[in-house]
C-alpha atoms as a PDB file:
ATOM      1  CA  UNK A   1       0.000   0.000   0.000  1.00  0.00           C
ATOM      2  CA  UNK A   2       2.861   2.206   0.897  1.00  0.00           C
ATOM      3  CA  UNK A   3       4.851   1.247  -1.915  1.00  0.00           C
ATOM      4  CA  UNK A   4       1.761   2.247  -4.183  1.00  0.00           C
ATOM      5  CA  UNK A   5       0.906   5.414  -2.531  1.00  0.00           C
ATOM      6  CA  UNK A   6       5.006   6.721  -2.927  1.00  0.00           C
ATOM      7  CA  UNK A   7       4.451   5.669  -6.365  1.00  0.00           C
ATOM      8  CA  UNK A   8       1.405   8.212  -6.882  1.00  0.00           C
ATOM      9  CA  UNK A   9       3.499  10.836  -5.477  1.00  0.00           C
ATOM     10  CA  UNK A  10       6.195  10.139  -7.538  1.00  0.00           C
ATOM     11  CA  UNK A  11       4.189  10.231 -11.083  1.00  0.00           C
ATOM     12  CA  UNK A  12       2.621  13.653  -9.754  1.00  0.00           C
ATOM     13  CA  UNK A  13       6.031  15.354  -9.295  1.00  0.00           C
ATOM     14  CA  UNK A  14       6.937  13.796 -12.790  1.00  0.00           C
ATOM     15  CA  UNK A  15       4.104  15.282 -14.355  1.00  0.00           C
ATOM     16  CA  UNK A  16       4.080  18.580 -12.321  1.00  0.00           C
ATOM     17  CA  UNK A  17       7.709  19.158 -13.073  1.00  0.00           C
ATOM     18  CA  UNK A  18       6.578  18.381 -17.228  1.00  0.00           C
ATOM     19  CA  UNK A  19       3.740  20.346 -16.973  1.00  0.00           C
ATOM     20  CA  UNK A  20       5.915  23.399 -15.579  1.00  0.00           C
ATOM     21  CA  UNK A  21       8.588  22.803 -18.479  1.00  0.00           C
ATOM     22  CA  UNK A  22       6.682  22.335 -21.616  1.00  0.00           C
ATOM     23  CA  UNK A  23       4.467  25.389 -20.516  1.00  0.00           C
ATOM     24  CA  UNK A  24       7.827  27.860 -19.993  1.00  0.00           C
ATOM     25  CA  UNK A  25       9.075  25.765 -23.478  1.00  0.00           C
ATOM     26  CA  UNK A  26       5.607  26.269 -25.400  1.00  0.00           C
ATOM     27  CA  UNK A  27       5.815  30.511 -24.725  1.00  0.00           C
ATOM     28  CA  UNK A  28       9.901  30.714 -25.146  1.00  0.00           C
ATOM     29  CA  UNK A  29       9.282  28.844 -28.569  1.00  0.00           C
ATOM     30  CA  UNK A  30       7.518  32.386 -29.827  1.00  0.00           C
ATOM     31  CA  UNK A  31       9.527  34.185 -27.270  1.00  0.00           C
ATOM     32  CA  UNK A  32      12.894  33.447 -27.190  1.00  0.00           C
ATOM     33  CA  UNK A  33      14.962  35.913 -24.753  1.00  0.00           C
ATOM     34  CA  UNK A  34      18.003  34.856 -23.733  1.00  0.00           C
ATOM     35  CA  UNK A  35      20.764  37.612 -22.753  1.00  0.00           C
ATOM     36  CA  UNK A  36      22.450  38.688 -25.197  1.00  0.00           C
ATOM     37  CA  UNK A  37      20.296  38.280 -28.337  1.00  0.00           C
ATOM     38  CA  UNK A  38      19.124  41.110 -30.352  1.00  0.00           C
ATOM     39  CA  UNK A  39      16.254  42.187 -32.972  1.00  0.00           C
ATOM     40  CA  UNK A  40      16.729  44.773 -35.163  1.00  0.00           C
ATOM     41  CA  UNK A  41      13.518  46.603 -36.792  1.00  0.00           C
ATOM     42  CA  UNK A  42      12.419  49.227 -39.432  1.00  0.00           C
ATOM     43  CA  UNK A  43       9.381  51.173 -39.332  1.00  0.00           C
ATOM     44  CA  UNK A  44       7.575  52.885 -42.151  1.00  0.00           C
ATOM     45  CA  UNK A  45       9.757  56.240 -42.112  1.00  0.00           C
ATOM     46  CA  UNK A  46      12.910  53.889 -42.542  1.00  0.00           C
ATOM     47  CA  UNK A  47      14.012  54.457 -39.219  1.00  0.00           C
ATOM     48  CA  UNK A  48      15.642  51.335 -36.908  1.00  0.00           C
ATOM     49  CA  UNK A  49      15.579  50.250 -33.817  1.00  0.00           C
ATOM     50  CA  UNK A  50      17.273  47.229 -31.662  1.00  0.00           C
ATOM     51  CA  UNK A  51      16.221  45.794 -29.309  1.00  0.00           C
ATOM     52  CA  UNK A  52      18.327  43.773 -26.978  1.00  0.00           C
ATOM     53  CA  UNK A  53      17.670  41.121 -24.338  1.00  0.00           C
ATOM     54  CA  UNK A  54      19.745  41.890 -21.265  1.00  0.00           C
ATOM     55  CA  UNK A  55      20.488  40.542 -17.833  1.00  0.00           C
ATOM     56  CA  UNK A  56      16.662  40.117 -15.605  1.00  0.00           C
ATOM     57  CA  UNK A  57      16.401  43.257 -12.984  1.00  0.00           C
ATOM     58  CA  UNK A  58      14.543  43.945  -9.663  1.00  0.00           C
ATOM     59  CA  UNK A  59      11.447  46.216  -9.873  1.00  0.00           C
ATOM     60  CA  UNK A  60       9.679  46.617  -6.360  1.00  0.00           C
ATOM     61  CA  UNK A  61      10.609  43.276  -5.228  1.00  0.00           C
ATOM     62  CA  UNK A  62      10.213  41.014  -7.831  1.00  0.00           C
ATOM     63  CA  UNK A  63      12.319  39.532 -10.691  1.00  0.00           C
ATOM     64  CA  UNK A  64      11.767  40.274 -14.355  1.00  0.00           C
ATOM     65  CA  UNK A  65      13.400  39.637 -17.690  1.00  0.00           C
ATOM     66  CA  UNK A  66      14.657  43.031 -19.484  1.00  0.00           C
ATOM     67  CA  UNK A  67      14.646  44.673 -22.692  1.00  0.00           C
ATOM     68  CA  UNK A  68      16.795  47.674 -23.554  1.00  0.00           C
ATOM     69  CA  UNK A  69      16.481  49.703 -26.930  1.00  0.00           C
ATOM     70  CA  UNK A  70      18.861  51.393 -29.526  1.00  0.00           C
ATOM     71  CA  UNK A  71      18.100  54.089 -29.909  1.00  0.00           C
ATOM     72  CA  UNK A  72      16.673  54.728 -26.250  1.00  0.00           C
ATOM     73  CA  UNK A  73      12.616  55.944 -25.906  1.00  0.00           C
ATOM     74  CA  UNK A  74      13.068  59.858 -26.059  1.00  0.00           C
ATOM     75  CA  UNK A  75       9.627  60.763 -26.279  1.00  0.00           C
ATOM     76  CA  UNK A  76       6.496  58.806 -24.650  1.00  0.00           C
ATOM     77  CA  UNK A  77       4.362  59.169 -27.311  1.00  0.00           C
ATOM     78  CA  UNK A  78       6.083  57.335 -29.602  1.00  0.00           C
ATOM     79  CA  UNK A  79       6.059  53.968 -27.039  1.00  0.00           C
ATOM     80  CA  UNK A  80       3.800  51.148 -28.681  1.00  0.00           C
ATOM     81  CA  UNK A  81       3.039  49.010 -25.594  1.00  0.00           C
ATOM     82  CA  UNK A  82       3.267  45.849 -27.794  1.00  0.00           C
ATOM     83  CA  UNK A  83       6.678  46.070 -29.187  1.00  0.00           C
ATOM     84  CA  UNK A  84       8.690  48.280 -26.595  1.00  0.00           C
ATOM     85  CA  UNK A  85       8.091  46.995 -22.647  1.00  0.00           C
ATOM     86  CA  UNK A  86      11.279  47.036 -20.882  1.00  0.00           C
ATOM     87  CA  UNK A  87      10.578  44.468 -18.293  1.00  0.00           C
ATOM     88  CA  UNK A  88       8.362  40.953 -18.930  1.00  0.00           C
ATOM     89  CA  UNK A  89       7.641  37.789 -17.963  1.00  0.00           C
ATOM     90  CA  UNK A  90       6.956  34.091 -19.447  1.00  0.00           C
ATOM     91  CA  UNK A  91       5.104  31.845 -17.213  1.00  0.00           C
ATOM     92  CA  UNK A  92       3.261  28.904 -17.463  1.00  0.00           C
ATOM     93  CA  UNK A  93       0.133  31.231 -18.084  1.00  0.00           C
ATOM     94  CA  UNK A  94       1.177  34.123 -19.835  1.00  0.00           C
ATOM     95  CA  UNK A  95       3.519  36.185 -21.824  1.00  0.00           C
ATOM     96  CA  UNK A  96       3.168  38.981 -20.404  1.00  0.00           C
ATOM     97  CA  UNK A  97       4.864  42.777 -20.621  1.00  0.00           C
ATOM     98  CA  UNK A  98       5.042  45.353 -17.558  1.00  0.00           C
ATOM     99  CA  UNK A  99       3.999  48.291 -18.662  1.00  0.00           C
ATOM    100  CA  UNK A 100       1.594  49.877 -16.076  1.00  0.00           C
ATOM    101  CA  UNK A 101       3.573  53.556 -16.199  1.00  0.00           C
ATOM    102  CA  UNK A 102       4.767  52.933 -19.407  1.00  0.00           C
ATOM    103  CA  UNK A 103       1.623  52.974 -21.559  1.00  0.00           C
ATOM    104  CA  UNK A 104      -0.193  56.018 -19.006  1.00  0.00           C
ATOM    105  CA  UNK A 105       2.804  57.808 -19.826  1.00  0.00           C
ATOM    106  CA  UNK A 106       2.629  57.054 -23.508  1.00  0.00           C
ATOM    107  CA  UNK A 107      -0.913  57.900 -23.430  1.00  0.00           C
ATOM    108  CA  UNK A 108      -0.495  61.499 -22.173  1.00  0.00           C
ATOM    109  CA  UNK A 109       1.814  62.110 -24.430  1.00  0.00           C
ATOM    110  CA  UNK A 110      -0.018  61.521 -27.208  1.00  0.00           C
ATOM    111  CA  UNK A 111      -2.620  63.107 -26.223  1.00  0.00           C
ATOM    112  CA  UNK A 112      -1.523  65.974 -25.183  1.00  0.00           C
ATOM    113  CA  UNK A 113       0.804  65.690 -29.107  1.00  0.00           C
ATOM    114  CA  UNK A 114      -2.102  65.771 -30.559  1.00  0.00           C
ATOM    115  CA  UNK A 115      -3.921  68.334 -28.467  1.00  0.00           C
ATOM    116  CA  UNK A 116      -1.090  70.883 -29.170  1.00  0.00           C
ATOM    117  CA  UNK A 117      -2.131  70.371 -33.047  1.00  0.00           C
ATOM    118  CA  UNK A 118      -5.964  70.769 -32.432  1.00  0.00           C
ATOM    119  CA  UNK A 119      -6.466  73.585 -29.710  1.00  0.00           C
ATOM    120  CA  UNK A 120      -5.338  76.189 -32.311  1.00  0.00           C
ATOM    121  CA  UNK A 121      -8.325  75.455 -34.279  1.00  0.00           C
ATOM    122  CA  UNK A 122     -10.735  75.044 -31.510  1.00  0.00           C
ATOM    123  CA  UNK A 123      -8.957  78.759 -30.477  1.00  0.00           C
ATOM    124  CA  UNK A 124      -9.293  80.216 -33.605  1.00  0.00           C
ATOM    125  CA  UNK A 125     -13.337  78.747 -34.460  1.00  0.00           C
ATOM    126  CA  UNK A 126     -14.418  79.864 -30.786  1.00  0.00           C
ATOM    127  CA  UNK A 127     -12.813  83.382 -31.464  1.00  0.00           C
ATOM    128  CA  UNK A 128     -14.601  83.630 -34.811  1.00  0.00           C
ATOM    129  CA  UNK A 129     -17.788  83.127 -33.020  1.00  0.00           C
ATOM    130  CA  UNK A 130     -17.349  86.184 -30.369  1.00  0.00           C
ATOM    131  CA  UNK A 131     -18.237  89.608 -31.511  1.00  0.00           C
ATOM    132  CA  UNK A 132     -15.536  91.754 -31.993  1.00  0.00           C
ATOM    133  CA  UNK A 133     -16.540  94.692 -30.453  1.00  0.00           C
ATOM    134  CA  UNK A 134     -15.998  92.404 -27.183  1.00  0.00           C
ATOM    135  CA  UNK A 135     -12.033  92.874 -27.737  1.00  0.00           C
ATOM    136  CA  UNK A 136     -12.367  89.668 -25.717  1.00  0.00           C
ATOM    137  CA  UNK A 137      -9.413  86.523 -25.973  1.00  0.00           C
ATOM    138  CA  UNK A 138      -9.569  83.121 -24.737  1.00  0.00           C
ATOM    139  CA  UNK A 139      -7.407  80.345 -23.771  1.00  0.00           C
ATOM    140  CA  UNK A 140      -7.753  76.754 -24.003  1.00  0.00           C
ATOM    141  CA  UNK A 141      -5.620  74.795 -21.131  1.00  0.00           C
ATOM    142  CA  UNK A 142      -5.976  70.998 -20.209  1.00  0.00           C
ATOM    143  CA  UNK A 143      -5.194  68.263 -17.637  1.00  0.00           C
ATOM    144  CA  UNK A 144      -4.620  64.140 -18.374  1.00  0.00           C
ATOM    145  CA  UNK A 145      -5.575  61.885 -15.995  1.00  0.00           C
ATOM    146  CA  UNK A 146      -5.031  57.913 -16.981  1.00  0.00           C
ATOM    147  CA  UNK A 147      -4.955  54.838 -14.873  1.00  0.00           C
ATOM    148  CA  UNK A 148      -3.855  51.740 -16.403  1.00  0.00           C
ATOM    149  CA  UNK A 149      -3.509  47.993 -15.156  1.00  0.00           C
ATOM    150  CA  UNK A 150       0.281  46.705 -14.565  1.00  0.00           C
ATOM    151  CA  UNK A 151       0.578  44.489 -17.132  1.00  0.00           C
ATOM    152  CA  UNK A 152      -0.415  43.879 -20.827  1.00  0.00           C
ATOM    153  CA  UNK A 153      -1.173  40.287 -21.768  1.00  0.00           C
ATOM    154  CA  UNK A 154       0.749  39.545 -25.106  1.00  0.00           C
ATOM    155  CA  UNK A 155       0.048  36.310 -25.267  1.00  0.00           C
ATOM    156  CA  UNK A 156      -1.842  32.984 -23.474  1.00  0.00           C
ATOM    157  CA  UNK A 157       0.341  30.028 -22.975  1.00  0.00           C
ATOM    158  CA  UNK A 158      -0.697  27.946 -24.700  1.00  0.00           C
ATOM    159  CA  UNK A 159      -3.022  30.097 -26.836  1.00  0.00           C
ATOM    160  CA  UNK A 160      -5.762  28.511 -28.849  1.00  0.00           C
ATOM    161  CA  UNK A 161      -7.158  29.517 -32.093  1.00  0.00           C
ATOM    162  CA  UNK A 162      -9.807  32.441 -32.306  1.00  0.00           C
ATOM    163  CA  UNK A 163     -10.154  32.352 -28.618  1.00  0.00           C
ATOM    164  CA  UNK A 164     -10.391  36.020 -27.376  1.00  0.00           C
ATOM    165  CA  UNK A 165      -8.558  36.923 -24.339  1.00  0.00           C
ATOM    166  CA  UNK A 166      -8.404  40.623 -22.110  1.00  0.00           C
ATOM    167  CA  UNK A 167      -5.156  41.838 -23.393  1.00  0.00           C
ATOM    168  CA  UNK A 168      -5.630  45.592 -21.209  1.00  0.00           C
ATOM    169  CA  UNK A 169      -8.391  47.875 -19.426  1.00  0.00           C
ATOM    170  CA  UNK A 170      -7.796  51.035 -18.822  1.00  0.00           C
ATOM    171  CA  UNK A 171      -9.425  55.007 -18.297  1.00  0.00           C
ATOM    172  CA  UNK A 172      -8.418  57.989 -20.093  1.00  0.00           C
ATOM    173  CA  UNK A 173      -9.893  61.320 -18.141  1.00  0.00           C
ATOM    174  CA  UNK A 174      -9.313  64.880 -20.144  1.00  0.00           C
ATOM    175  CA  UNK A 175     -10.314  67.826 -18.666  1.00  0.00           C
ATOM    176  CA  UNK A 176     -10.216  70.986 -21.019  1.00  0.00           C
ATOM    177  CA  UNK A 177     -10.761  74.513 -19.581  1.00  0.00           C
ATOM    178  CA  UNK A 178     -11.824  77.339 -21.973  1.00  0.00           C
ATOM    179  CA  UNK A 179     -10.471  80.571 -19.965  1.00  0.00           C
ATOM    180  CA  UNK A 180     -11.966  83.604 -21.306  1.00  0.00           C
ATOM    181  CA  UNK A 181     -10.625  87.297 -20.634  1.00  0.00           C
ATOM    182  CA  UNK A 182     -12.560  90.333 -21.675  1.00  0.00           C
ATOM    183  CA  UNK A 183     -15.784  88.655 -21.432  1.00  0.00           C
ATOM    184  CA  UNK A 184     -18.672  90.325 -18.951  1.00  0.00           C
ATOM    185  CA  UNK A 185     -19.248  87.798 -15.973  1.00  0.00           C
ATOM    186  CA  UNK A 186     -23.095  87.618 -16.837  1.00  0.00           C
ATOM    187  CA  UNK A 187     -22.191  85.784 -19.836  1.00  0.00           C
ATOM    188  CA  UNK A 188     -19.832  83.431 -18.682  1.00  0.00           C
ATOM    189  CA  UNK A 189     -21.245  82.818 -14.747  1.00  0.00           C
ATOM    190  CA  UNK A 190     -18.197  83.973 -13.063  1.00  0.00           C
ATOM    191  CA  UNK A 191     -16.773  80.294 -14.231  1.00  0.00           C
ATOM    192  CA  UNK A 192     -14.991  78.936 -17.155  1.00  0.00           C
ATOM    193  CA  UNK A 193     -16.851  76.771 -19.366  1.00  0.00           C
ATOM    194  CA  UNK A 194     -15.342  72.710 -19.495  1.00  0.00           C
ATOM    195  CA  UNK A 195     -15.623  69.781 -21.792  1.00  0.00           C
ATOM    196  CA  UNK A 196     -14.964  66.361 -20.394  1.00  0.00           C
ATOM    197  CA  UNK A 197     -14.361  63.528 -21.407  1.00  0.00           C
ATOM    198  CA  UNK A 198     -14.066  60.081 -19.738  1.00  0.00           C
ATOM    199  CA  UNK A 199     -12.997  57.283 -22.116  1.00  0.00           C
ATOM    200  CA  UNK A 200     -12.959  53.264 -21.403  1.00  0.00           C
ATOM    201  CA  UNK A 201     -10.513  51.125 -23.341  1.00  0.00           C
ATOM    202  CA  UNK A 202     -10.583  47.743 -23.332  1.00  0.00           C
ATOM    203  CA  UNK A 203      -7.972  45.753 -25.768  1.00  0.00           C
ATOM    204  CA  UNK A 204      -9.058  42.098 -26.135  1.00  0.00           C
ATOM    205  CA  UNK A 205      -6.441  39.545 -28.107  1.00  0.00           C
ATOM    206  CA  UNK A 206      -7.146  36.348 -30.237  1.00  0.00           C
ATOM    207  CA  UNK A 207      -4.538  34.169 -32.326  1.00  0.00           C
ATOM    208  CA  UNK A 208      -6.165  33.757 -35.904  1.00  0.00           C
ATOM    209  CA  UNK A 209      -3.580  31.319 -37.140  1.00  0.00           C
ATOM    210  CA  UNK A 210      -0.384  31.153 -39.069  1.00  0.00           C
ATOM    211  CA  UNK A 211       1.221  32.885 -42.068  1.00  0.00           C
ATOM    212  CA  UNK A 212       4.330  32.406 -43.836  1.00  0.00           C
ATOM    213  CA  UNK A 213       5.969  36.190 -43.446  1.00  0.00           C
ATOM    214  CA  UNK A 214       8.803  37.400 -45.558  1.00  0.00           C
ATOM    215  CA  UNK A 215      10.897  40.384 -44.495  1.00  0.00           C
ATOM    216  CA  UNK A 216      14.533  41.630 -45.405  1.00  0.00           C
ATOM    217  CA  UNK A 217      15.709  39.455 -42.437  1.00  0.00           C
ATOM    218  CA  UNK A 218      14.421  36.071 -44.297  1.00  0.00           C
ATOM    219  CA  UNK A 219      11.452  34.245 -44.914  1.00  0.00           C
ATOM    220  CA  UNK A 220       9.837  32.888 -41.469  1.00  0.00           C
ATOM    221  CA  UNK A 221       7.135  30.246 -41.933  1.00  0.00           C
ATOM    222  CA  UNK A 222       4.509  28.934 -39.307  1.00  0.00           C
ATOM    223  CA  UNK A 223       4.446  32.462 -38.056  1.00  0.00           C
ATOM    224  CA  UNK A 224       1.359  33.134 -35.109  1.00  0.00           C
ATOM    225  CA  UNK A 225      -1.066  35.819 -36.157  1.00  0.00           C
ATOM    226  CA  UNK A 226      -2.260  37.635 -33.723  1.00  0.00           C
ATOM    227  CA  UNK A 227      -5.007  40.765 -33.585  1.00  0.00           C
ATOM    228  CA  UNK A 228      -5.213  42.846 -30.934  1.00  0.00           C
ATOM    229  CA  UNK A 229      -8.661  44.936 -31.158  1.00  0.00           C
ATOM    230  CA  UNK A 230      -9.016  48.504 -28.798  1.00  0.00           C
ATOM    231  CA  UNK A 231     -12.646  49.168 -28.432  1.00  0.00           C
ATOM    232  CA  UNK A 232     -12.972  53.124 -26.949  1.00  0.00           C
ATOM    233  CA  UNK A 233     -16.182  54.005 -25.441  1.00  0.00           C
ATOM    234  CA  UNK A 234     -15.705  57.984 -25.008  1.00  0.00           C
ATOM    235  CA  UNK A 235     -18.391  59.652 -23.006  1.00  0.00           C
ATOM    236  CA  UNK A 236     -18.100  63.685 -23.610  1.00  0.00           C
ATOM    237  CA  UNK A 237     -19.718  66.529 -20.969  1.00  0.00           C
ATOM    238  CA  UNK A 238     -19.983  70.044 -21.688  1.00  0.00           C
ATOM    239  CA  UNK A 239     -20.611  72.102 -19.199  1.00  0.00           C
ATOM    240  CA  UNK A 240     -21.091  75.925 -19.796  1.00  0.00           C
ATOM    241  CA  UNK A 241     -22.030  78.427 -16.671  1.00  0.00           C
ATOM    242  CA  UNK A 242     -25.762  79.372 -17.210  1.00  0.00           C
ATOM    243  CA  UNK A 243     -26.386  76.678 -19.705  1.00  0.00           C
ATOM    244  CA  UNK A 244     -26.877  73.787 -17.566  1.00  0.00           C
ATOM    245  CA  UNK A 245     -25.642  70.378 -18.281  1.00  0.00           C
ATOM    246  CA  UNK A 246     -26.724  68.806 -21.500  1.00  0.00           C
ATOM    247  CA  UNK A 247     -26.446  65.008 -22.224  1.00  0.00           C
ATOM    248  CA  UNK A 248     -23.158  63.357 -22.354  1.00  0.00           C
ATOM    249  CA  UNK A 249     -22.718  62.343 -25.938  1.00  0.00           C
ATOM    250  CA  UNK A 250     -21.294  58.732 -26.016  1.00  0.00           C
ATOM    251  CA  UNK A 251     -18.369  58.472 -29.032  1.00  0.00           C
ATOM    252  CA  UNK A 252     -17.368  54.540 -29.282  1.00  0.00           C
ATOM    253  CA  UNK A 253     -13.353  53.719 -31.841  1.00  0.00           C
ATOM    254  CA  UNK A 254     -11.851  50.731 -33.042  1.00  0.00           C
ATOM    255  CA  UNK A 255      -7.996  50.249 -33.153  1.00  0.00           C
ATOM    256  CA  UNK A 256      -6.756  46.605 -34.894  1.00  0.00           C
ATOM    257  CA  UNK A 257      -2.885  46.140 -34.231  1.00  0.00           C
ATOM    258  CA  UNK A 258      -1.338  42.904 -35.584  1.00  0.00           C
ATOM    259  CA  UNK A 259       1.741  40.618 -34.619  1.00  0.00           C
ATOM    260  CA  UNK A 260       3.114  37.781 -36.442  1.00  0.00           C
ATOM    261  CA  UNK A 261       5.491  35.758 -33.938  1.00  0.00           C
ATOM    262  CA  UNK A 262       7.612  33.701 -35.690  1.00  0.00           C
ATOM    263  CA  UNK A 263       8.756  30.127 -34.188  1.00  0.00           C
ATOM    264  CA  UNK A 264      12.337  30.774 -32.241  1.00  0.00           C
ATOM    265  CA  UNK A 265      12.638  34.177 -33.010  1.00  0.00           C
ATOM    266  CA  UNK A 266      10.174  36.083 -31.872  1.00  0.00           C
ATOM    267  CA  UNK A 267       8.150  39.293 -33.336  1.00  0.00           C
ATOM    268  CA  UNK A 268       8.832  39.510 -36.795  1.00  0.00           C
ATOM    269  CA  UNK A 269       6.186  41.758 -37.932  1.00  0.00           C
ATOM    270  CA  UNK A 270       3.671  44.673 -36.808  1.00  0.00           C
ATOM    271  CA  UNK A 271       0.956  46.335 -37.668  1.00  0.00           C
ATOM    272  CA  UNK A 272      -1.349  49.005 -36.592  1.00  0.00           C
ATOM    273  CA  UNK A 273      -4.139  50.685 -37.936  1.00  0.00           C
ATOM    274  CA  UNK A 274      -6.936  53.634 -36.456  1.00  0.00           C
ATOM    275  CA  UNK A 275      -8.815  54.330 -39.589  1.00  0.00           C
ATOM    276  CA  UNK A 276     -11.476  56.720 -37.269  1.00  0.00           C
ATOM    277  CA  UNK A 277      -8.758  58.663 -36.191  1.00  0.00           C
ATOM    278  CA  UNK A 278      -7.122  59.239 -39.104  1.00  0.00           C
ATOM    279  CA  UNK A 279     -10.548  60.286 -40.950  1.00  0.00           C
ATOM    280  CA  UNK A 280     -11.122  62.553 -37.629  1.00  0.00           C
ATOM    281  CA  UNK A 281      -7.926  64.514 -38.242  1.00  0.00           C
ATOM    282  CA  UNK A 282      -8.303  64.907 -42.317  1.00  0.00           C
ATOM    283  CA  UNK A 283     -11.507  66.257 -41.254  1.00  0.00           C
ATOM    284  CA  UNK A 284      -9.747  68.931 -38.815  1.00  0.00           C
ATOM    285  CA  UNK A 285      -7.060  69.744 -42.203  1.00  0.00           C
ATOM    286  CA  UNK A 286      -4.121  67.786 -39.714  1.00  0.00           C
ATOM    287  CA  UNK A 287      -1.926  64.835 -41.246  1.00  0.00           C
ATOM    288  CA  UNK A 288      -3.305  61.775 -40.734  1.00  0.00           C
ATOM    289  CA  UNK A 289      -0.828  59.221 -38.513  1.00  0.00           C
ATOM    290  CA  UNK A 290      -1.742  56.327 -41.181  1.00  0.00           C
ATOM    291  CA  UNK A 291      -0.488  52.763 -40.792  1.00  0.00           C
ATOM    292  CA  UNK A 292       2.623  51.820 -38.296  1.00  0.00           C
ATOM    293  CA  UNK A 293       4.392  49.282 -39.214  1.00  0.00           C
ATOM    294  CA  UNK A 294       7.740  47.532 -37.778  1.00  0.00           C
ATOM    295  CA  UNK A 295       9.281  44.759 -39.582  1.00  0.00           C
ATOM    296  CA  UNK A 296      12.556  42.896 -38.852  1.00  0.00           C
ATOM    297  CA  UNK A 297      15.526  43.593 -40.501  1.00  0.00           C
ATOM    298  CA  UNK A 298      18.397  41.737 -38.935  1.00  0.00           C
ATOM    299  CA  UNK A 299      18.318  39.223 -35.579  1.00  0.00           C
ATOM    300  CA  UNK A 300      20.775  37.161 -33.557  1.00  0.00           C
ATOM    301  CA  UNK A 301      19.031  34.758 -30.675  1.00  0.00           C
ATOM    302  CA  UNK A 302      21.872  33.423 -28.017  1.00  0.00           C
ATOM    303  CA  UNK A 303      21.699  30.056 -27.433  1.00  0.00           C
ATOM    304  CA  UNK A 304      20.742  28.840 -23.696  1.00  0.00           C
ATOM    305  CA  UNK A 305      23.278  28.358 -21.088  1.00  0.00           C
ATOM    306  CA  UNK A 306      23.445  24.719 -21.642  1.00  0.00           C
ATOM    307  CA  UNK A 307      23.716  24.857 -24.843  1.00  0.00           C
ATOM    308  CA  UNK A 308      26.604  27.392 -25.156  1.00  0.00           C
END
């Protein structure tokens, strides 16, 4: 009885220990990362950018793999949370970047990039509007609030065809304050008018199967296609001092952004597309950002410690 008992033990370490192996071997197999390997990239302006896998480093207590980049992240709103996270882990349940500061800072600055393009306008149509005999002037100033979860979930190990997962949630708050000068009080109520608006994102993931992908750094077949989709749901409030508070209008966006992993080497390929946005800003006369794209160019993966 004993005998049988140790036995049963014994084949559920075995199989614990396998389980724990081929689930770290399944995600390394689309993420390789072992120090000292590299990934070199070109977007759709021709510019590069490396990306190296370096020694794992402490953040608040706990252990993760690390990324650095060449050239280094000078401004935030160029940061696509997909491609660029400088720490991240693979586990038996996830691959999985930490990005938590990383994508609210790339948010406000993005925002804000593309608020510096816009208020001019809004400036400029709101002044049209006043008489001129008011000699009045105006101007436009605005906070970013965003709160974001920790980590983004690149990937489910193992992933299964056209199975959605929750890739990231978070909440975008922008606060704009029209501050008028020259204006009497009885037309403004003594406070400056606002618009608000409070935006949900939630970015879902599903692997749609495999493509053979061919870029200047080869031809990489059996590659894992997988679509990230942003739904927005923007909820705007005006509020203007004597008006009262109309209905919030509800806006709703759709962002697709696609990776192709290829087997023992990693991202090979990206893609993303905001078609509303784009059509919003042709509509305001500004350039449209139109499709981003990365693909690799050059790569060297480090073999494992045993195998070296």
């Amino acid at each position: 009885m004993l005998k049988k008992i140790r036995s049963v033990f014994v084949l559920l370490f075995i199989f614990s220990f396998s389980a724990v192996s081929m689930g770290n071997e399944w995600a390394n197999y689309y993420f390789p990362d072992t120090t000292g390997s590299y990934w070199t990239y070109e977007d759709q302006d021709g510019n590069e950018l490396t990306r190296y896998a370096i020694a794992p480093e402490r953040v608040d207590g706990d252990t993760y793999r690390a990324f650095s980049y060449d050239p280094a992240l000078e401004d935030w709103a160029d940061f696509e949370h997909y491609v660029l996270p400088y720490y991240y882990q693979v586990n038996n349940d996830w691959v999985q970047f930490f990005v938590g500061t990383e994508i609210e800072n790339s948010i406000k600055a993005s925002t804000a990039r593309d608020l510096e393009d816009i208020l001019p306008l809004m400036r400029e149509q709101m002044m049209q509007d006043l008489p001129e005999e008011l000699n009045a002037s105006l101007d436009l100033t605005y906070d970013i609030e965003v709160g974001s979860q920790d980590f983004f979930y690149l990937l489910p190990t193992p992933a299964t065809y056209n199975e959605e997962w929750t890739a990231l949630e978070l909440n975008v708050e922008l606060t704009l304050t029209i501050n008028f000068e020259g204006i009497p009080e009885e037309l403004t109520g003594g406070a400056a008018p606002t618009i608000k608006t409070q935006g949900t994102v939630v970015e879902t993931g599903v692997v749609t199967g495999t493509e053979t992908v061919e870029t200047s750094a080869g031809t990489f077949e059996d590659c894992l296609v997988i679509e990230y989709q942003t739904d927005e749901m923007t909820q705007i409030t005006i509020s203007v001092p004597g008006l009262g508070q109309p209905e919030p209008e509800e806006k709703k966006g759709t962002t697709v952004t696609t990776l192709w992993l290829a087997p023992n080497v990693g991202i090979v390929k990206f893609k993303h597309e905001h078609p509303e946005a784009d059509e919003a800003k042709e509509e305001l006369g500004l350039s449209p950002d139109g499709e981003r794209t990365l693909e690799l160019t050059s790569y060297e993966i480090k073999g494992s410690p045993s195998e070296e």
